[in-house]
PDB file of N, CA and C in Angstrom:
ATOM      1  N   UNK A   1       0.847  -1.172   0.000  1.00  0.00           N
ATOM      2  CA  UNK A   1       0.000   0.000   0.000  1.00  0.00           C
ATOM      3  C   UNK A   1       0.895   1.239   0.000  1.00  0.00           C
ATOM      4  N   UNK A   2       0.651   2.137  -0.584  1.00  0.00           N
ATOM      5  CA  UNK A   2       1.344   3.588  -1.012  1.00  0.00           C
ATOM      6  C   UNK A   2       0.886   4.650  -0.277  1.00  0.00           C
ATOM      7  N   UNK A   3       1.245   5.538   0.042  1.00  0.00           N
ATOM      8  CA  UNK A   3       0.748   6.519   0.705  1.00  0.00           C
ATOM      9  C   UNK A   3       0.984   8.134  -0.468  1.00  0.00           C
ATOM     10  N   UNK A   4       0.942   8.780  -0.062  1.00  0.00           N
ATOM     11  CA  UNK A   4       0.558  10.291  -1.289  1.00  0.00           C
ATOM     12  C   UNK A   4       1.923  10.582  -1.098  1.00  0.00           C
ATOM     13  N   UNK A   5       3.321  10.703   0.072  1.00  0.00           N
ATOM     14  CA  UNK A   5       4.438  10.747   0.013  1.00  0.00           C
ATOM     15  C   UNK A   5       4.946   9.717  -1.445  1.00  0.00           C
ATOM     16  N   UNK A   6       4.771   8.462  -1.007  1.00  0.00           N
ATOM     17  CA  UNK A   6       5.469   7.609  -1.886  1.00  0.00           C
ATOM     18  C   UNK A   6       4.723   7.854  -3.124  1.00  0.00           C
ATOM     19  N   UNK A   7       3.829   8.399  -3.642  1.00  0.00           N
ATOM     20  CA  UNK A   7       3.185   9.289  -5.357  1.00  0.00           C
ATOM     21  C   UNK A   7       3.907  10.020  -5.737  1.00  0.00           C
ATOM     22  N   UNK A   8       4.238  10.629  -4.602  1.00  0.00           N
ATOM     23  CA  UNK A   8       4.814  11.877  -4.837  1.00  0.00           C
ATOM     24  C   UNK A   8       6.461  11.639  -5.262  1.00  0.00           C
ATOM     25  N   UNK A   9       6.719  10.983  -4.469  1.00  0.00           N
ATOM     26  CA  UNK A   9       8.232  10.522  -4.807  1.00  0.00           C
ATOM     27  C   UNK A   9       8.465  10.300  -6.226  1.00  0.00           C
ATOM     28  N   UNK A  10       7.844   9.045  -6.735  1.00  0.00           N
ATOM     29  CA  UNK A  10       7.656   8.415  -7.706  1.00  0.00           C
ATOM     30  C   UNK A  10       7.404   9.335  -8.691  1.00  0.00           C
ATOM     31  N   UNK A  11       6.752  10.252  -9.042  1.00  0.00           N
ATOM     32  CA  UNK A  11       6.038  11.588  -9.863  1.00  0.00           C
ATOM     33  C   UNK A  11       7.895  12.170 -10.051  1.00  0.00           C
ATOM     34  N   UNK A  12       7.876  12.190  -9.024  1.00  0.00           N
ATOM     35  CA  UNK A  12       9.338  13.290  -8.858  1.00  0.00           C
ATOM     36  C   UNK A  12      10.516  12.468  -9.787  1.00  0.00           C
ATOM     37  N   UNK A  13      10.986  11.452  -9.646  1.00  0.00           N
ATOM     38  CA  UNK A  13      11.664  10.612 -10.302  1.00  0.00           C
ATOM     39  C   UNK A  13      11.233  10.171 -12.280  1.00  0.00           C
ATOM     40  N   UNK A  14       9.786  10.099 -11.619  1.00  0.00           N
ATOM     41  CA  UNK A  14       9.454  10.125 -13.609  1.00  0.00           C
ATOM     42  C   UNK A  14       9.733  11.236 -14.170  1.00  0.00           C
ATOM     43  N   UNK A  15       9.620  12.372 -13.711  1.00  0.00           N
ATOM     44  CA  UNK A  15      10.056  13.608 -14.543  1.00  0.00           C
ATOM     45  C   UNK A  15      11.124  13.883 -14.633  1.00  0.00           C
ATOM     46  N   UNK A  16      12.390  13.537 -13.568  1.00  0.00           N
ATOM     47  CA  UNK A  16      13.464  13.649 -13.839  1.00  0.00           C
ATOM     48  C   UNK A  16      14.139  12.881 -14.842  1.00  0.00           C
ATOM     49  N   UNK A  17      13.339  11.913 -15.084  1.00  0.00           N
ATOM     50  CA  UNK A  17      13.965  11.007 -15.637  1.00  0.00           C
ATOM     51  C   UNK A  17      13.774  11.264 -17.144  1.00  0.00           C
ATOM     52  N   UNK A  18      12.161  11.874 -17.522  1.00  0.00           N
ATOM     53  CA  UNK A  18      12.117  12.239 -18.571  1.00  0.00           C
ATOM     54  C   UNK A  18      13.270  13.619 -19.323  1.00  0.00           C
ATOM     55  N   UNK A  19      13.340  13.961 -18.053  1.00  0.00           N
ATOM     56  CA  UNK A  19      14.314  15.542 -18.688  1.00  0.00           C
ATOM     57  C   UNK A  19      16.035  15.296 -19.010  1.00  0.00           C
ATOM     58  N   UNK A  20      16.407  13.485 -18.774  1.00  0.00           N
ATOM     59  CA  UNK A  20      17.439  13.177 -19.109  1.00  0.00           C
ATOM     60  C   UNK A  20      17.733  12.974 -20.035  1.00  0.00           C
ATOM     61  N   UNK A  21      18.786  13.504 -21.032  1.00  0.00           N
ATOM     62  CA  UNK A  21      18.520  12.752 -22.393  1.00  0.00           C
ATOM     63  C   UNK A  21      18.589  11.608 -22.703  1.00  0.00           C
ATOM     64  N   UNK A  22      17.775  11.319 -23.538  1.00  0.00           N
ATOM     65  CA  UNK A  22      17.803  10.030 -24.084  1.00  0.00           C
ATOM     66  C   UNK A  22      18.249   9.274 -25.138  1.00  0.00           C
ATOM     67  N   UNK A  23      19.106  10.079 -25.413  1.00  0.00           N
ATOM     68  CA  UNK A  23      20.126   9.715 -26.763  1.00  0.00           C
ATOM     69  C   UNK A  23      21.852   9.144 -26.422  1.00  0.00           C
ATOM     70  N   UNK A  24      21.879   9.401 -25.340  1.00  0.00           N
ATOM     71  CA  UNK A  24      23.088   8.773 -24.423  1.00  0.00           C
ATOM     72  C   UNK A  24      23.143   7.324 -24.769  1.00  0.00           C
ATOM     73  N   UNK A  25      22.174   6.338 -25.035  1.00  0.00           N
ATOM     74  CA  UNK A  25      22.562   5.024 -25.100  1.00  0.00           C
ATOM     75  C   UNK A  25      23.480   4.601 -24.168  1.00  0.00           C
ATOM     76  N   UNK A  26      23.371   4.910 -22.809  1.00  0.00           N
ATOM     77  CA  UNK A  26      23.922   4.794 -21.561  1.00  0.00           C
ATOM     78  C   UNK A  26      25.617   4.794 -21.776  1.00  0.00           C
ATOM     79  N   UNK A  27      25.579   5.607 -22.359  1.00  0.00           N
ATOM     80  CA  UNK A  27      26.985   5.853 -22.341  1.00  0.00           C
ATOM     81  C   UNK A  27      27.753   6.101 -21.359  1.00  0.00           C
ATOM     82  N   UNK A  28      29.191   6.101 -21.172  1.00  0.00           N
ATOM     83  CA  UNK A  28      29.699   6.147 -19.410  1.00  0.00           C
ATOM     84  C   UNK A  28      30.085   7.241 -18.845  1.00  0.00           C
ATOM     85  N   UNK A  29      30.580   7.755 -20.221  1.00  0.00           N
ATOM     86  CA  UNK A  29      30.795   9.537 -20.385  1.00  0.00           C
ATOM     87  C   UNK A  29      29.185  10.465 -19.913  1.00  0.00           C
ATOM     88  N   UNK A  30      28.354   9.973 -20.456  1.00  0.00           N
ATOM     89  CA  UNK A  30      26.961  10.477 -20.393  1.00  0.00           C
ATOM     90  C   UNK A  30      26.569  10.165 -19.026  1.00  0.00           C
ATOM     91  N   UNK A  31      26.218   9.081 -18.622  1.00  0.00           N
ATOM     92  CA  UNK A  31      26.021   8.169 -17.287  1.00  0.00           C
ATOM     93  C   UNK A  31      26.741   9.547 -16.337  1.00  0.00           C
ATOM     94  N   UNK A  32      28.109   9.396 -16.280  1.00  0.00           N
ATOM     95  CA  UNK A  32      29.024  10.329 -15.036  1.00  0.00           C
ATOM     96  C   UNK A  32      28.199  11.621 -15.195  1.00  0.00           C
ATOM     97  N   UNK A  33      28.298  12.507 -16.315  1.00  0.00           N
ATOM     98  CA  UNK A  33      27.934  13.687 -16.389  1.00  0.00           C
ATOM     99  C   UNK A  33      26.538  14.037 -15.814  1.00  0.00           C
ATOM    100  N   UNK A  34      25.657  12.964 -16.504  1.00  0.00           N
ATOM    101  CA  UNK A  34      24.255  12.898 -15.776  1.00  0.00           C
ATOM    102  C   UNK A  34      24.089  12.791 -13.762  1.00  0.00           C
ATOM    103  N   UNK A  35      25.181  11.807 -13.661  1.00  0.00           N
ATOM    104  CA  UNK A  35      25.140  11.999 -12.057  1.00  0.00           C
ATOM    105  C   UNK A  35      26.227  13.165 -11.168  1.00  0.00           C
ATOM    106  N   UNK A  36      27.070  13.663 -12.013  1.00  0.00           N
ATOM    107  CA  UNK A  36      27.625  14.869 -11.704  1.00  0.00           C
ATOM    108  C   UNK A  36      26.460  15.907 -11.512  1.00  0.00           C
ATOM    109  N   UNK A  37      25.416  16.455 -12.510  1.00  0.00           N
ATOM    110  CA  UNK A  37      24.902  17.252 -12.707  1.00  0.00           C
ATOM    111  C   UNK A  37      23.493  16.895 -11.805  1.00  0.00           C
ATOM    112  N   UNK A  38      23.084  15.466 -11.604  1.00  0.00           N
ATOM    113  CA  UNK A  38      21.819  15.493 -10.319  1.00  0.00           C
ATOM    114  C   UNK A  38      22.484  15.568  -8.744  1.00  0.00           C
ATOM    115  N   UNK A  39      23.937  15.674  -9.188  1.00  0.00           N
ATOM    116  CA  UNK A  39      24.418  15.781  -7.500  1.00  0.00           C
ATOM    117  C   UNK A  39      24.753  17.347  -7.360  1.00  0.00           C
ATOM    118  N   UNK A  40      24.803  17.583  -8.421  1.00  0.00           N
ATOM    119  CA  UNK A  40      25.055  19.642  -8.242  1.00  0.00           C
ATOM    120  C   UNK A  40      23.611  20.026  -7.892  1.00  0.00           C
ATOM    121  N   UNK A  41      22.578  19.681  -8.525  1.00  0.00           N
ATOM    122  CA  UNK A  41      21.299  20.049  -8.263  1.00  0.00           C
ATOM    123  C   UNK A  41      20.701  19.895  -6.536  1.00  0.00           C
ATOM    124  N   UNK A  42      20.904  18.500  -6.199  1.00  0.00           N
ATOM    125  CA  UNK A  42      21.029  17.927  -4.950  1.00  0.00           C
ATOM    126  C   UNK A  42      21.537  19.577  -3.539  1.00  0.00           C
ATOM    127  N   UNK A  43      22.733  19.544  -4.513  1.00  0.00           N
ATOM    128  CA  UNK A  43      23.348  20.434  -3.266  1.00  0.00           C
ATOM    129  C   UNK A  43      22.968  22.006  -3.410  1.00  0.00           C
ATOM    130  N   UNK A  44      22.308  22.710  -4.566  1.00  0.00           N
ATOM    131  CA  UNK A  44      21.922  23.810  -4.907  1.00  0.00           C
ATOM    132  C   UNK A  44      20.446  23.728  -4.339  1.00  0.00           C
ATOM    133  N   UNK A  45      19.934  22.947  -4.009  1.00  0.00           N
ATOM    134  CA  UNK A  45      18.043  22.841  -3.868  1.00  0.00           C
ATOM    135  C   UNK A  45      18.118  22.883  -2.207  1.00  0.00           C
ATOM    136  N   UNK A  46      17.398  24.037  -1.802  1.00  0.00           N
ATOM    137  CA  UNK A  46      16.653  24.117  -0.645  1.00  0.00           C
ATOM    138  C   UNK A  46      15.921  22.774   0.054  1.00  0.00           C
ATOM    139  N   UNK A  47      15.796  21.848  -0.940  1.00  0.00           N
ATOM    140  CA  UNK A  47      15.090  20.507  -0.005  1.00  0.00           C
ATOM    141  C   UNK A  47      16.356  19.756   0.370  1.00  0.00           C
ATOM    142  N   UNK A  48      15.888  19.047   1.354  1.00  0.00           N
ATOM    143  CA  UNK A  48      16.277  18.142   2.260  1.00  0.00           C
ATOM    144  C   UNK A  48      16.713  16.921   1.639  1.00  0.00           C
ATOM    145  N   UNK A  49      17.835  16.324   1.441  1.00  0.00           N
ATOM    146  CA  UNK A  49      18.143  15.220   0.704  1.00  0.00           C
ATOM    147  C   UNK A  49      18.066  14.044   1.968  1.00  0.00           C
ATOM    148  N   UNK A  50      18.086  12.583   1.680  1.00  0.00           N
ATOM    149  CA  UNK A  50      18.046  11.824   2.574  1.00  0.00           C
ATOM    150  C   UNK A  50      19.337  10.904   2.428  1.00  0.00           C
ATOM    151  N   UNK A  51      19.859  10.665   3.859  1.00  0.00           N
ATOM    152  CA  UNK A  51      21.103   9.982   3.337  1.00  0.00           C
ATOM    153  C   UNK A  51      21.189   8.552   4.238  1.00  0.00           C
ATOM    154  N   UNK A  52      21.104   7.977   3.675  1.00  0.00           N
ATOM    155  CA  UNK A  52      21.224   6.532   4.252  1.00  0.00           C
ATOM    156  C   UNK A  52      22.089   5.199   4.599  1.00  0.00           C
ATOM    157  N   UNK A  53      22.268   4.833   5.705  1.00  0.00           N
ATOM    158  CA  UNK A  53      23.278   4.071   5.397  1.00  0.00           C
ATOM    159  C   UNK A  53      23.154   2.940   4.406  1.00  0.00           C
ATOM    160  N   UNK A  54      24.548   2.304   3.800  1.00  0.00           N
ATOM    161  CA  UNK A  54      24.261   0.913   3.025  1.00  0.00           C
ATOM    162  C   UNK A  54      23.490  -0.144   3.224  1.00  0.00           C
ATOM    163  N   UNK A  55      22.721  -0.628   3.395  1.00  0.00           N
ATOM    164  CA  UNK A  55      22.358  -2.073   3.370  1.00  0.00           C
ATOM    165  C   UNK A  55      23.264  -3.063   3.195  1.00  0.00           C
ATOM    166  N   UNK A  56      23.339  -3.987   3.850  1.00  0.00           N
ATOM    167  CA  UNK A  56      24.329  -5.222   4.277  1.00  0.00           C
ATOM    168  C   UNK A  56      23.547  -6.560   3.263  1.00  0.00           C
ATOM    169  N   UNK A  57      24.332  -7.112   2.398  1.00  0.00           N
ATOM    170  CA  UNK A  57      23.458  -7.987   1.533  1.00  0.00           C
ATOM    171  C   UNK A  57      22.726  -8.986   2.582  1.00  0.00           C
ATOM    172  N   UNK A  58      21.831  -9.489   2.076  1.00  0.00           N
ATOM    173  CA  UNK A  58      21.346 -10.598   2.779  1.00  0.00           C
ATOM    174  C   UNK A  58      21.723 -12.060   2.004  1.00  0.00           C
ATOM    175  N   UNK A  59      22.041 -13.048   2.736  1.00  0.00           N
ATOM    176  CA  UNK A  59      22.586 -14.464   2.483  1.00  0.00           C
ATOM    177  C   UNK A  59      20.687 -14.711   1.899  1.00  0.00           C
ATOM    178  N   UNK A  60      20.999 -15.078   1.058  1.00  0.00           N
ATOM    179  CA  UNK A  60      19.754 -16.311   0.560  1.00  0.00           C
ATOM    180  C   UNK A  60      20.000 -17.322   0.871  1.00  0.00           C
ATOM    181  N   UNK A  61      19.340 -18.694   1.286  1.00  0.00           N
ATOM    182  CA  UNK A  61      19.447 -19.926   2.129  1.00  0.00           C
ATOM    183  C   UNK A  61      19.460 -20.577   0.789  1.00  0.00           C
ATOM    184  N   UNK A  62      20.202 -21.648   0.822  1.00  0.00           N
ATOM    185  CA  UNK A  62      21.035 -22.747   0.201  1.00  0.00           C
ATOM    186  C   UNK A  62      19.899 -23.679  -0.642  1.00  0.00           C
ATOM    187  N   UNK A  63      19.495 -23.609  -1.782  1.00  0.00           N
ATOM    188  CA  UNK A  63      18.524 -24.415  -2.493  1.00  0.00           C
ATOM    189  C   UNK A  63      19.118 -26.269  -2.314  1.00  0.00           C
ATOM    190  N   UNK A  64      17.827 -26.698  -2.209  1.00  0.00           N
ATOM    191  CA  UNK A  64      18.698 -28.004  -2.067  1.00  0.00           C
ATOM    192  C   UNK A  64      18.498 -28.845  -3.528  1.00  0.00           C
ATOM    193  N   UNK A  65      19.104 -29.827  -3.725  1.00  0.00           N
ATOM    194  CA  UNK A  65      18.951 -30.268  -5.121  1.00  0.00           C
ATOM    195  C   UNK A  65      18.170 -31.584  -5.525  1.00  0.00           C
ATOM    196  N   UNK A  66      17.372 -31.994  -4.385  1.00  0.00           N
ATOM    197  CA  UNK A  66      16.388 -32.459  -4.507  1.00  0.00           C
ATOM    198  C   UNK A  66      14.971 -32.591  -5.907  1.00  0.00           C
TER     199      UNK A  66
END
């Protein structure tokens, strides 16, 4: 279940995503520049960024071969 935060999030991310170009063909040169330029934005914007620690992988349990 979603709440109007998590819409909102989601809304926020589709548009950014649309305003990326899309002619990059994920290029690596393109890729860096693209996350250079959402981390300048990040630090120029009056909102609140969230910073989180890593997540620790989780072990998946051992399939048996049964």
């Amino acid at each position: 279940m979603t709440n109007k935060l998590d819409d909102e999030i989601i809304e926020e991310i589709r548009r950014r995503r649309q305003l990326m170009p899309s002619h990059s063909d994920y290029d690596l040169k393109d890729l860096k520049r693209i996350t250079k330029d959402l981390q300048r934005q990040e630090r120029e914007s009056d909102k609140p960024v969230v910073q989180r620690q890593p997540r620790k992988p989780q072990l998946l349990p051992k399939r048996s071969s049964v």
